[in-house]
N, C-alpha and C. Protein backbone atom coordinates (compact mmCIF):
# COMPACT_ATOMS: atom_id res chain seq x y z
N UNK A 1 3.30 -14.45 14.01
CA UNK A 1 4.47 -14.03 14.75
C UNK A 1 4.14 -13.92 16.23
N UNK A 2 5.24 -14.42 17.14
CA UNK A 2 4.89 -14.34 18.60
C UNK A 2 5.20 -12.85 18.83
N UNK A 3 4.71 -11.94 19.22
CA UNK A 3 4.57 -10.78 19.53
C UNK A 3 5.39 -10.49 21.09
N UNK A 4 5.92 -11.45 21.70
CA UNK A 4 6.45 -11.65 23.19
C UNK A 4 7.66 -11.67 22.37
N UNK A 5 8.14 -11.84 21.46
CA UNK A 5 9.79 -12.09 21.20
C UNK A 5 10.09 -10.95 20.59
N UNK A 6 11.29 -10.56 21.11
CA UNK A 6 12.14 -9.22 20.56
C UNK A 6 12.95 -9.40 19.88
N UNK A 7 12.68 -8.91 18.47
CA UNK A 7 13.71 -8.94 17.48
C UNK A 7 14.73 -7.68 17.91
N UNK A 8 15.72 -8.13 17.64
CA UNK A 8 16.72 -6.85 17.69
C UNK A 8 17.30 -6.62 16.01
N UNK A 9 17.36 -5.37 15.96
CA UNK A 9 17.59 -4.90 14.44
C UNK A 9 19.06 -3.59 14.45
N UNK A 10 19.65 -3.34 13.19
CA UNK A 10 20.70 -2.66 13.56
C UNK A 10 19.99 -1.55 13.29
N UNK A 11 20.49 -0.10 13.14
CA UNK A 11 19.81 0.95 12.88
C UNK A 11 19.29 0.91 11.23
N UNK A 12 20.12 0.61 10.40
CA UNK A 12 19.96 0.23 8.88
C UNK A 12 18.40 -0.58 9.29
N UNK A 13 18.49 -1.71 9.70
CA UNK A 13 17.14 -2.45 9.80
C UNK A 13 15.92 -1.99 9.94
N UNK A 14 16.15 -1.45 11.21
CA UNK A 14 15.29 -0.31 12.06
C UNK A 14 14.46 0.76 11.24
N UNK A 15 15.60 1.73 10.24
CA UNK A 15 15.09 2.33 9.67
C UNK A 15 14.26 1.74 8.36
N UNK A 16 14.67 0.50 7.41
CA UNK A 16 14.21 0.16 6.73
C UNK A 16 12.74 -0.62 6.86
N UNK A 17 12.58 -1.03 7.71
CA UNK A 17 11.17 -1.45 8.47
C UNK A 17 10.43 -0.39 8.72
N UNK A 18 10.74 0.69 9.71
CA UNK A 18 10.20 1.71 9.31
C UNK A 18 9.43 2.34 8.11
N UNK A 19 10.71 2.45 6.97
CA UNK A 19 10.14 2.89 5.86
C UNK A 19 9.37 1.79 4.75
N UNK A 20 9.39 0.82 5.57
CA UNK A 20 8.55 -0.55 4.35
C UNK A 20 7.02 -0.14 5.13
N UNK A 21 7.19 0.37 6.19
CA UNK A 21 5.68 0.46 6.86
C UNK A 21 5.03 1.19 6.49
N UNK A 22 5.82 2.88 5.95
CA UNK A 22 5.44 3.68 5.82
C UNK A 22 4.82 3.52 4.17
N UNK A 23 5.52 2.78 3.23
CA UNK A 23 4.99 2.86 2.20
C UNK A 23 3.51 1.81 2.26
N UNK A 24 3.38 0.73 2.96
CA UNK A 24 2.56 -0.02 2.73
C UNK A 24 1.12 1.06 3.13
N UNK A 25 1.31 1.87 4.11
CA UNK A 25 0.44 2.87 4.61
C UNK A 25 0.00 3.51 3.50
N UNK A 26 1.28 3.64 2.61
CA UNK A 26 0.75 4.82 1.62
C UNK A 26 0.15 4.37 0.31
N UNK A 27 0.25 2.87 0.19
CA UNK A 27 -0.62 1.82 -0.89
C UNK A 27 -1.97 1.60 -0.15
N UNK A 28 -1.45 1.46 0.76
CA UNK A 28 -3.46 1.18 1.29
C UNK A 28 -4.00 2.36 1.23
N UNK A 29 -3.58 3.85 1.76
CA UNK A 29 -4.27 4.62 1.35
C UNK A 29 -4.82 5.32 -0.16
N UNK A 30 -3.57 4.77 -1.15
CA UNK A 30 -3.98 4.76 -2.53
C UNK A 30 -5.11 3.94 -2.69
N UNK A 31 -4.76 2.90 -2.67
CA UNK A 31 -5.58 1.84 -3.10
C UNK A 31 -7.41 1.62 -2.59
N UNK A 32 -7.45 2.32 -1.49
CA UNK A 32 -8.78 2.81 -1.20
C UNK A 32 -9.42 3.81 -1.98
N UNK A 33 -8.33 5.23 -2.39
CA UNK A 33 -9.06 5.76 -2.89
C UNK A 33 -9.78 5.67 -4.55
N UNK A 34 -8.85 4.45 -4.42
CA UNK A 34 -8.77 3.66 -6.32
C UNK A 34 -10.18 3.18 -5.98
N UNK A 35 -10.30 2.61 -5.01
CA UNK A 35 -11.91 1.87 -4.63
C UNK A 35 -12.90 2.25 -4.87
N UNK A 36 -12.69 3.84 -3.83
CA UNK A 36 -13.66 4.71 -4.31
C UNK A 36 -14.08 4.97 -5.33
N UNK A 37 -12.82 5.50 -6.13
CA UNK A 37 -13.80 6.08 -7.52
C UNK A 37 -14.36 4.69 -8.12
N UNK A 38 -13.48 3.32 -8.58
CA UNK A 38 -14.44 1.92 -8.58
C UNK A 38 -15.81 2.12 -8.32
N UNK A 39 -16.15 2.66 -6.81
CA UNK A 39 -17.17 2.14 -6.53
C UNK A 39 -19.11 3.48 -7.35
N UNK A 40 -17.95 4.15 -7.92
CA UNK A 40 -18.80 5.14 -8.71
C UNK A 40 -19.27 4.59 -10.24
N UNK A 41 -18.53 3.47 -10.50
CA UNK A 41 -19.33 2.99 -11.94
C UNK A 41 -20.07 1.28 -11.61
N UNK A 42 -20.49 0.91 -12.82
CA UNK A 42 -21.33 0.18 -12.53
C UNK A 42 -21.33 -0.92 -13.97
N UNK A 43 -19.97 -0.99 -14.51
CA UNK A 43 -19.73 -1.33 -15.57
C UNK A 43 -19.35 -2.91 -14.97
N UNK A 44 -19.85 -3.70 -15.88
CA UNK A 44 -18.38 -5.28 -15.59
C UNK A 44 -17.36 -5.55 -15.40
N UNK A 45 -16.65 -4.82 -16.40
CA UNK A 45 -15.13 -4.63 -16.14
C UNK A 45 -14.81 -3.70 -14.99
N UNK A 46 -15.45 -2.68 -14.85
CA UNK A 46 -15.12 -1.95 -13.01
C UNK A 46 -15.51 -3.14 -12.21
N UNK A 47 -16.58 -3.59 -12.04
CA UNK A 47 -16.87 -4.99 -11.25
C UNK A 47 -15.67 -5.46 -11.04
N UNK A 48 -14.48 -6.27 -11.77
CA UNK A 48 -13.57 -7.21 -11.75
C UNK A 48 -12.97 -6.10 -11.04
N UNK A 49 -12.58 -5.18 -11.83
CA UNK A 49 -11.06 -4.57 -11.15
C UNK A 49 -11.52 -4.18 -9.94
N UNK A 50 -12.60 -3.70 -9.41
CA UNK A 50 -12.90 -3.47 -7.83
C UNK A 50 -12.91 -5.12 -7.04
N UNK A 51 -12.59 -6.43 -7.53
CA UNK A 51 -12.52 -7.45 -6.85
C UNK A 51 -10.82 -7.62 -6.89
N UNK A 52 -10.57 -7.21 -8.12
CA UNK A 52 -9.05 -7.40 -7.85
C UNK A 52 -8.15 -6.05 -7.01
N UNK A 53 -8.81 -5.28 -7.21
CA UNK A 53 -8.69 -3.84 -5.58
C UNK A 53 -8.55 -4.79 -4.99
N UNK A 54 -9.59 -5.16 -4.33
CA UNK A 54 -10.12 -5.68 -3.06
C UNK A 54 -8.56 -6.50 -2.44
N UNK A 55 -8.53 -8.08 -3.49
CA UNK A 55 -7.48 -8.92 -3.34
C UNK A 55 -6.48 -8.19 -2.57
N UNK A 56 -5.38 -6.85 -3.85
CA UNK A 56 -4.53 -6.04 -3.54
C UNK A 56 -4.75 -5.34 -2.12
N UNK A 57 -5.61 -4.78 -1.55
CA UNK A 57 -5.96 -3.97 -0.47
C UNK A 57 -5.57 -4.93 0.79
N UNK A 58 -5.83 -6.24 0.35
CA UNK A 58 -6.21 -7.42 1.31
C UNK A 58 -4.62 -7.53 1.72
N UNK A 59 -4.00 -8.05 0.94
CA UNK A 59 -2.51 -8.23 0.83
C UNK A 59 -1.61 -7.19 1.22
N UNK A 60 -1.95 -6.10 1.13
CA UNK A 60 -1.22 -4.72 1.58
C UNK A 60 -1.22 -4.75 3.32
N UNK A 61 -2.82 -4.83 3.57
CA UNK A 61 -3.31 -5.11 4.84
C UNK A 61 -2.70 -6.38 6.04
N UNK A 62 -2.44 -7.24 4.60
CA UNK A 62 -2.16 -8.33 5.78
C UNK A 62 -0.59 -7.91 6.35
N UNK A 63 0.21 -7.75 5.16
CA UNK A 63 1.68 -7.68 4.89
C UNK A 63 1.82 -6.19 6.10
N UNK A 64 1.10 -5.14 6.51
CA UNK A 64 1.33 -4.37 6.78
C UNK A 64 1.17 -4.86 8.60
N UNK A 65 -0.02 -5.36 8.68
CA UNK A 65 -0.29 -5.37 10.21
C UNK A 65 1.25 -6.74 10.66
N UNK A 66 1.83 -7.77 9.59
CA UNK A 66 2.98 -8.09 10.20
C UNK A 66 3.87 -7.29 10.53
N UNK A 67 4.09 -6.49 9.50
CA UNK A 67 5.53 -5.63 9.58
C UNK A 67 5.64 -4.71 11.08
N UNK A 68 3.85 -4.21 11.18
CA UNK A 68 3.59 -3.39 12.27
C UNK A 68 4.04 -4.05 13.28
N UNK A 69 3.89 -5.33 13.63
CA UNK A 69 3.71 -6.37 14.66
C UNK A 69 5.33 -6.45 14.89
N UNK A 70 6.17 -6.52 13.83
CA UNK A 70 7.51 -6.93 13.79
C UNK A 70 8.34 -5.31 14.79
N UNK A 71 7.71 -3.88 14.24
CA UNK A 71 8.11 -2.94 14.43
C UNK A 71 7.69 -3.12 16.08
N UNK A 72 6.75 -3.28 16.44
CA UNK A 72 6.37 -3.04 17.94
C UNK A 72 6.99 -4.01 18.72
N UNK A 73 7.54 -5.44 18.67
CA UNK A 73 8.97 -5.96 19.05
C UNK A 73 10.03 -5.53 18.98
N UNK A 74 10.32 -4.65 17.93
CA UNK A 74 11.93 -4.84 17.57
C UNK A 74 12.65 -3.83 18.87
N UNK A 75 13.63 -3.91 18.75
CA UNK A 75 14.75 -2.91 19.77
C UNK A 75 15.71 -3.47 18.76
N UNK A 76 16.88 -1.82 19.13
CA UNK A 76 18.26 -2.15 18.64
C UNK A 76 19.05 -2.43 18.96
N UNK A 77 19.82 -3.22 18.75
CA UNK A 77 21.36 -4.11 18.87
C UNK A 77 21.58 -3.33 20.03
N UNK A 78 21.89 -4.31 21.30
CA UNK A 78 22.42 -3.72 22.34
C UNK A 78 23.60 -2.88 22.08
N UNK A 79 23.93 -1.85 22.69
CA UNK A 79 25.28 -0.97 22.62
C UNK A 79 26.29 -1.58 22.84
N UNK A 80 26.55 -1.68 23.66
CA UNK A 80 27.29 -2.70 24.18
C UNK A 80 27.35 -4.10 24.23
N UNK A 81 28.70 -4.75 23.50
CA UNK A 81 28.58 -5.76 22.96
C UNK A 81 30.24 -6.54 23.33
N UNK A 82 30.18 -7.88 23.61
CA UNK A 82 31.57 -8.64 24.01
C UNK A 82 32.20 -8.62 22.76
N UNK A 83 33.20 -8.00 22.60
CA UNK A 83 33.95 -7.66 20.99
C UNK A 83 34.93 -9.30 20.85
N UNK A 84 35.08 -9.97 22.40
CA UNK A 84 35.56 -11.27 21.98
C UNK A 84 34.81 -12.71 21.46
N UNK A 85 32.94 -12.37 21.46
CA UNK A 85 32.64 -13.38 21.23
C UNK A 85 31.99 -12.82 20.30
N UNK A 86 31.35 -13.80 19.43
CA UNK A 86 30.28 -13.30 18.29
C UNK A 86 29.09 -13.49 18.73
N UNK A 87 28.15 -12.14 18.62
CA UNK A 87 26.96 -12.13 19.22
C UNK A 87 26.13 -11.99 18.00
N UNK A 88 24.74 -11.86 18.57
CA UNK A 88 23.62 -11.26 17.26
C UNK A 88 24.36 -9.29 17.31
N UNK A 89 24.51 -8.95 16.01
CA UNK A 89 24.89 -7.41 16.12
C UNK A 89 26.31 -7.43 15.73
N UNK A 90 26.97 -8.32 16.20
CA UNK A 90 28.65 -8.26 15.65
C UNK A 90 28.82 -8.46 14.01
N UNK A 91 29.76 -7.79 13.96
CA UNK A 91 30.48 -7.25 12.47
C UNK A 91 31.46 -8.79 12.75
N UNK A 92 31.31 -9.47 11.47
CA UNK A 92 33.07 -10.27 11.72
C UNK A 92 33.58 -10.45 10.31
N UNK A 93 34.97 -10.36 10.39
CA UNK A 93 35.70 -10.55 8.93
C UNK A 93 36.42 -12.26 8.72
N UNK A 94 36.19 -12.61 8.07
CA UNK A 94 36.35 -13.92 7.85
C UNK A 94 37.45 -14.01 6.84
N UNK A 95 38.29 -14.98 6.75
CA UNK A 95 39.30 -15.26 5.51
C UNK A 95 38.64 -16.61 5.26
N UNK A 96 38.78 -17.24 3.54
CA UNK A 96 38.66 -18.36 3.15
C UNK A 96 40.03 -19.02 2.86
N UNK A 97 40.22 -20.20 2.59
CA UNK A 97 41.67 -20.63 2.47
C UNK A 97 42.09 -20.03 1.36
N UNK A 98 41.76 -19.60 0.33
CA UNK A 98 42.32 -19.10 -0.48
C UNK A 98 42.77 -17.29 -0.18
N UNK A 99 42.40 -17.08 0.67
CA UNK A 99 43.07 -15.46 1.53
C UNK A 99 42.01 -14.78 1.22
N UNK A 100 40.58 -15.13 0.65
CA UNK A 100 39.50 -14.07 -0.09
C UNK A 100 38.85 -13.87 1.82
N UNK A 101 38.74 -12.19 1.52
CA UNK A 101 38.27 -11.66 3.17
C UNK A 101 36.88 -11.73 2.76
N UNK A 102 35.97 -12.03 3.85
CA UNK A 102 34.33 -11.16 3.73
C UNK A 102 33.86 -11.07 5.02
N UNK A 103 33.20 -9.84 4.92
CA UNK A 103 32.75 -9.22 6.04
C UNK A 103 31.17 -9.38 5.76
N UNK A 104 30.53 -10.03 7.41
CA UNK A 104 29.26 -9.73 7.74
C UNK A 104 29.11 -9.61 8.92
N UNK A 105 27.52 -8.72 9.34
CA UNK A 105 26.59 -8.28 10.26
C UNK A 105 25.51 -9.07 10.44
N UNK A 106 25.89 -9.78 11.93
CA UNK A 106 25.02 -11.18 12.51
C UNK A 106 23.59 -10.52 12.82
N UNK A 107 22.80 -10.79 12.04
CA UNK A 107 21.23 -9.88 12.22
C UNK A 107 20.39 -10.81 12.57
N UNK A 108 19.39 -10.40 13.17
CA UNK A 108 18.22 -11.27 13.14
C UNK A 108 17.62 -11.75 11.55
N UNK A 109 16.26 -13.19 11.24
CA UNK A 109 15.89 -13.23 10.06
C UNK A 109 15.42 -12.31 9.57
N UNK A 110 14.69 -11.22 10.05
CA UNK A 110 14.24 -10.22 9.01
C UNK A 110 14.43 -9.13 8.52
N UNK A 111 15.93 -9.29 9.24
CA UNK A 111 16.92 -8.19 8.32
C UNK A 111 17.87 -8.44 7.27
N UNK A 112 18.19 -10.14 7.58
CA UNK A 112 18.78 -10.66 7.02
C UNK A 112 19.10 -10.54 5.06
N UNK A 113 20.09 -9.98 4.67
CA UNK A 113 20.20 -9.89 3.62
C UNK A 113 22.14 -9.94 2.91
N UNK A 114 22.39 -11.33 2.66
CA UNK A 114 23.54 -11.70 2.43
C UNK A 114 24.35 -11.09 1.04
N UNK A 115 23.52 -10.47 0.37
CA UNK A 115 24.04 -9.43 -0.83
C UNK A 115 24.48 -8.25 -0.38
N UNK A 116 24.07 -7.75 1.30
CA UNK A 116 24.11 -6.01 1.78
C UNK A 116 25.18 -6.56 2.84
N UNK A 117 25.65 -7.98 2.95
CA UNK A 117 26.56 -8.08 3.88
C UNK A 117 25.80 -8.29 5.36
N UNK A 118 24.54 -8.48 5.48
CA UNK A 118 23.80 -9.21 6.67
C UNK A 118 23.17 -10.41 6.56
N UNK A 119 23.65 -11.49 7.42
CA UNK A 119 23.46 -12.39 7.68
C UNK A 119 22.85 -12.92 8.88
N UNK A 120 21.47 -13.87 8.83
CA UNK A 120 21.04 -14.03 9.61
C UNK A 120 21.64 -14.98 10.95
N UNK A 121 21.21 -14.58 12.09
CA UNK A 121 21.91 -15.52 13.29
C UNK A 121 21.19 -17.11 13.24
N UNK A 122 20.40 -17.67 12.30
CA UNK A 122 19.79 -18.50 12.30
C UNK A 122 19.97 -19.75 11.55
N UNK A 123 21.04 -18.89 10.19
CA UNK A 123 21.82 -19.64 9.01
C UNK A 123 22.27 -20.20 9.26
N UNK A 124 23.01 -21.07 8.03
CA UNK A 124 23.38 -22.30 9.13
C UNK A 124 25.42 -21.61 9.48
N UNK A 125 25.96 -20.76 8.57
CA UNK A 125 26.63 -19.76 9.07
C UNK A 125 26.74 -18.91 9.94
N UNK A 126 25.47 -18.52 10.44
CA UNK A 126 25.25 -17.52 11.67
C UNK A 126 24.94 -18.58 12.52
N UNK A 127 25.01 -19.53 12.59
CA UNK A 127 24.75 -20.84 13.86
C UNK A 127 26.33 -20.93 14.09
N UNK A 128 26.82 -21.20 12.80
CA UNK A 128 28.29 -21.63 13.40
C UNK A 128 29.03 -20.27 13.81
N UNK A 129 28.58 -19.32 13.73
CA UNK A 129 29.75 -17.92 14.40
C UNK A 129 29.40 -17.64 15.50
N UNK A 130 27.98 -17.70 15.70
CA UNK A 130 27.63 -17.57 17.20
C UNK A 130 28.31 -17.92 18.56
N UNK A 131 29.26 -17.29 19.72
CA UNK A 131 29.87 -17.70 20.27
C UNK A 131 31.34 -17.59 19.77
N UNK A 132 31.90 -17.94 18.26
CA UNK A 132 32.86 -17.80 18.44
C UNK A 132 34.18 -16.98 18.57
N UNK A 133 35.19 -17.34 18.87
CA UNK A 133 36.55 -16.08 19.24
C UNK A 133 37.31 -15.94 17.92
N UNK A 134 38.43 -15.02 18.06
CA UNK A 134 39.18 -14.64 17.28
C UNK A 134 39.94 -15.74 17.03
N UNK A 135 40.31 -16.16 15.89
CA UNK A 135 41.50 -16.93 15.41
C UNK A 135 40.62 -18.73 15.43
N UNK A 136 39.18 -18.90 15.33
CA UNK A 136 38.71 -19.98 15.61
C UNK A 136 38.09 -20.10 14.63
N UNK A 137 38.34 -21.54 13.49
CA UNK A 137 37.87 -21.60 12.68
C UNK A 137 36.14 -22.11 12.20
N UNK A 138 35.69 -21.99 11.41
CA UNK A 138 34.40 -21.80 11.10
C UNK A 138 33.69 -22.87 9.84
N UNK A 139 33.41 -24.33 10.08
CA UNK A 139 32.74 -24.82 9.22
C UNK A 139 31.43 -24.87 8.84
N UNK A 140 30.92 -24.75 7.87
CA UNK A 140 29.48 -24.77 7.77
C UNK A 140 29.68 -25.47 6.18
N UNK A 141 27.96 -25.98 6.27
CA UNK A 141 28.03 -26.55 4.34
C UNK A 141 26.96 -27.99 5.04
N UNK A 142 26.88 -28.62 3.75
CA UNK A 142 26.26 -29.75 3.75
C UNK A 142 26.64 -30.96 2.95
N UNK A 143 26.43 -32.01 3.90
CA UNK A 143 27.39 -32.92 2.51
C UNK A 143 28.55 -33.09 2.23
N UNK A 144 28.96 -32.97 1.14
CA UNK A 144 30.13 -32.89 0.28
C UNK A 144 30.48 -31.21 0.14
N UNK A 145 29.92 -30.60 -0.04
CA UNK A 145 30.03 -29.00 0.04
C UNK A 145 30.04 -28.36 1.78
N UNK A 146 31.41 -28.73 1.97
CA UNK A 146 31.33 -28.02 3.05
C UNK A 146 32.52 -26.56 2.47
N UNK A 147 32.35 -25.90 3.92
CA UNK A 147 32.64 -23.98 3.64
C UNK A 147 33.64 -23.80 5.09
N UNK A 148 34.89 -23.35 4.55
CA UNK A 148 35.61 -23.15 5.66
C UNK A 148 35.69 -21.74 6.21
N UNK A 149 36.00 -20.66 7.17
CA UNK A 149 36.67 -19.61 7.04
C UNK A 149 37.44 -19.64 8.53
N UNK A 150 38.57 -18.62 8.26
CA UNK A 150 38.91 -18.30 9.64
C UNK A 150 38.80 -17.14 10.22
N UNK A 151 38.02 -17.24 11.64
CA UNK A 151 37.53 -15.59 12.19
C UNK A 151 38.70 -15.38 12.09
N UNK A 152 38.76 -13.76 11.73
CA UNK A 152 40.10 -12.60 12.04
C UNK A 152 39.83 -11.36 12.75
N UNK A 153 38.23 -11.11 12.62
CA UNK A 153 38.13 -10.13 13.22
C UNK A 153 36.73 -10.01 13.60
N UNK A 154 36.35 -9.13 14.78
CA UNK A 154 34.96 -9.11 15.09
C UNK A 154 34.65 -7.89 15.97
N UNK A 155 34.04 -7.12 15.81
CA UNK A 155 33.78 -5.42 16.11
C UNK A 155 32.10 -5.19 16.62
C-alpha cells in the first residue's frame, strides 16, 4: 500500500478499522502467549503446532501492520460535501425501471461492502455515479447485461 494516499472512510468505516486492529492486537497477543507455553514442551506434536503458531502469528502480523498502515492514511469524509454532484462520501438513491429504490454510500475500496449498502468509488457503479446530478441516468454492466438506474436523490 502507498502510504502517501489518503483513504477517506465514513465514521462506520473508521470505527470498524479501528476495531479490526484492535482485535488483530489481541490475537497476536494470544497467540504469543500460546507460544510460550509451546515453547515449554518438547514433544513432536508440540513441535508441529508451535510451527503452525508460528504460520498463524505470521499472518496476524502481516494482516495487522496493513490495516495499521491503512489506519495512519485514512481521514473522514470531508464535512462538507456538493449535495449536487456525487462525490466519494455521498449517500444516493437510485430507481431501477421497474420503480425498485436502492440506496448507497460512495466509499473508498476498503470499506466497501455492497450487502451494508457501501459501495466502492472504484466499481464499475461507483465509476459511473461519480460526478453525477440529480435526475441523470446511470448505466453500468458488461456485455449483454447491462444495469440501468435513475439518480433521484443524493445527500
Amino acid at each position: 500500500m502507498n502510504t502517501t494516499e489518503i483513504i477517506y472512510l465514513s465514521k462506520k468505516g473508521m470505527k470498524e478499522l479501528r476495531k479490526s486492529v484492535a482485535n488483530l492486537e489481541r490475537d497476536r497477543h494470544q497467540t504469543i502467549v500460546e507460544l510460550r507455553d509451546l515453547d515449554k514442551t518438547d514433544g513432536h506434536d508440540e513441535r508441529l503446532a508451535r510451527v503452525e503458531k508460528l504460520a498463524v502469528l505470521e499472518s496476524i502480523e502481516s494482516e495487522l501492520a496493513d490495516k495499521q498502515a491503512y489506519l495512519a492514511s485514512a481521514k473522514l469524509f470531508p464535512r462538507k460535501r456538493d449535495a449536487l454532484k456525487v462525490a466519494i462520501g455521498s449517500m444516493v438513491e437510485l430507481v431501477d425501471a421497474s420503480g425498485r429504490k436502492v440506496v448507497y454510500t460512495i466509499v473508498d475500496s476498503i470499506e466497501a461492502n455492497p450487502s451494508d449498502g457501501r459501495i466502492s468509488f472504484k466499481s464499475p457503479l461507483g465509476q459511473n455515479l461519480i460526478g453525477k446530478t440529480i435526475a441523470d441516468t446511470v448505466k453500468w454492466g458488461a456485455g449483454l447485461k447491462m444495469n440501468q438506474f435513475q439518480l433521484v436523490r443524493i445527500s
